[in-house]
Protein backbone atom coordinates (compact mmCIF):
# COMPACT_ATOMS: atom_id res chain seq x y z
CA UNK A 1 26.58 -4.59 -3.72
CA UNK A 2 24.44 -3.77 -0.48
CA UNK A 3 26.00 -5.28 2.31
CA UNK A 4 24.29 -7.49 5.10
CA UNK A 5 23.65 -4.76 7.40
CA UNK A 6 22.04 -2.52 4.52
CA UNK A 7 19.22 -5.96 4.04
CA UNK A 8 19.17 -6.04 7.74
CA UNK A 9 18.59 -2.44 8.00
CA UNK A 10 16.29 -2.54 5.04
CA UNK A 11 13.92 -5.89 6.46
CA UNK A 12 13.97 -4.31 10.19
CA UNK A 13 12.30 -0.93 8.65
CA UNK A 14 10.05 -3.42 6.52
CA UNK A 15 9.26 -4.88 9.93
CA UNK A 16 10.57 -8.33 8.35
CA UNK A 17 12.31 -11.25 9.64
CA UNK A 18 14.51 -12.98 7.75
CA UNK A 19 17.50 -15.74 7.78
CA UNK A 20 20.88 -15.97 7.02
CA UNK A 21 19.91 -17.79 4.10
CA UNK A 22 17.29 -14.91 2.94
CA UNK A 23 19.30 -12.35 3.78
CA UNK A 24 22.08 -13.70 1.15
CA UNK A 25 19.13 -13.86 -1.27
CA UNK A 26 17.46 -10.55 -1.12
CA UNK A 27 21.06 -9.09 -0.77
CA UNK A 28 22.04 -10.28 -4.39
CA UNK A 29 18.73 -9.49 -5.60
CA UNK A 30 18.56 -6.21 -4.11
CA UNK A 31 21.90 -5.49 -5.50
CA UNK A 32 20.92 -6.14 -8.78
CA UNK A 33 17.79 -4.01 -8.77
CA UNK A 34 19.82 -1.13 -7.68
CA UNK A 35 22.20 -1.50 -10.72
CA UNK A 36 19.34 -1.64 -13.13
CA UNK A 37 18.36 1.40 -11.30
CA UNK A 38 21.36 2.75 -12.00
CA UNK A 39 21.38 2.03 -15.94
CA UNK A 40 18.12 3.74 -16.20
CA UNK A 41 19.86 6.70 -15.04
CA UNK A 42 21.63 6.83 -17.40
CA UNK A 43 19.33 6.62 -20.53
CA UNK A 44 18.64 9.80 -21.96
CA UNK A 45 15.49 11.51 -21.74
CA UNK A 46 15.86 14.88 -22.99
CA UNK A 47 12.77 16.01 -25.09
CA UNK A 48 10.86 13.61 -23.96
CA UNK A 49 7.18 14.67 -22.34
CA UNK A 50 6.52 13.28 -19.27
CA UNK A 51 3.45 11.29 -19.18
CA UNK A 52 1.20 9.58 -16.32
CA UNK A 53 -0.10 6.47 -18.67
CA UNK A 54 -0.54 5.91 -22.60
CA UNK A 55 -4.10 6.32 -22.45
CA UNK A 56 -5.96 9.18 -21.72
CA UNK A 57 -8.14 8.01 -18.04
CA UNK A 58 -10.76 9.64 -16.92
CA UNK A 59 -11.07 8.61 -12.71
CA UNK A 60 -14.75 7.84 -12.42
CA UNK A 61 -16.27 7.63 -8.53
CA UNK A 62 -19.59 7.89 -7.79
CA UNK A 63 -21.40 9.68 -4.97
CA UNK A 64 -21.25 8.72 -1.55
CA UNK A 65 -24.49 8.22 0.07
CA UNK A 66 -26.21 5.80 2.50
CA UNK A 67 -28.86 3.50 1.36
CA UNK A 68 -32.26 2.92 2.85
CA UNK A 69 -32.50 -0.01 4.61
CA UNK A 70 -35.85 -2.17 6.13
CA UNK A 71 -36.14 -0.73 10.14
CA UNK A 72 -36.04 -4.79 10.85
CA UNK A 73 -32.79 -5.26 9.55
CA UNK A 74 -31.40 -1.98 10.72
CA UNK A 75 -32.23 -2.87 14.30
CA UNK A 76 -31.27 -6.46 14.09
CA UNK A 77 -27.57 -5.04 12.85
CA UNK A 78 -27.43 -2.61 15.62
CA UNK A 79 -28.58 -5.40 18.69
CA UNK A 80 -25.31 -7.35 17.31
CA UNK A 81 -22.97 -4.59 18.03
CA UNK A 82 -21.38 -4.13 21.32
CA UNK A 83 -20.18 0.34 21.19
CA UNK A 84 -23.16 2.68 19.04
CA UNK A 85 -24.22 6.14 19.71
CA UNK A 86 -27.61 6.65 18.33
CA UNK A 87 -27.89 4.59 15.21
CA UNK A 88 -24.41 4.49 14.37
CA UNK A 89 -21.32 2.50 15.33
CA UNK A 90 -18.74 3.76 17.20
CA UNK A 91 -14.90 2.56 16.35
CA UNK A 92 -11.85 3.85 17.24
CA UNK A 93 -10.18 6.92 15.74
CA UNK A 94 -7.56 5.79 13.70
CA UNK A 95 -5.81 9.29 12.86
């Protein structure tokens, strides 16, 4: 059984606040995640092929590419927006 101070530890790292009440909760339910966890571990697997999904997926994306747009609309966009260089809008790096 986790104790309180494992859920505490576990919500502050989650960035969560949470009651005594809650903390009770998620400490029971935690607890009995962890020993399902812990039955899986035991099930054997040997010989068995390791496998991603059932059914064979192909991931599918499509080029990435601007799209024309009317010079009207484009300029009306780029009046409404307060940082641009050029024609294009500046943010902030998030990296």
């Amino acid at each position: 059984m986790l104790s309180k101070e494992e859920v505490k530890h576990i919500a502050k790292l989650a960035r969560l606040q949470l009651s005594d009440e809650e903390i009770e909760k998620y400490q029971k339910e935690l607890s009995l995640i962890l020993d399902y966890i812990g039955k899986l571990k035991e099930v054997d697997i040997k010989g068995v092929e390791p496998t991603s999904h059932s059914i064979e997926m192909e991931n599918i994306t499509r080029k990435d590419r601007a799209l024309p747009a009317k010079a009207e609309i484009r300029e009306k966009l780029l009046e409404q927006i307060p940082e641009k260089e050029g024609d294009y809008l500046k943010v902030r790096s998030i990296l």
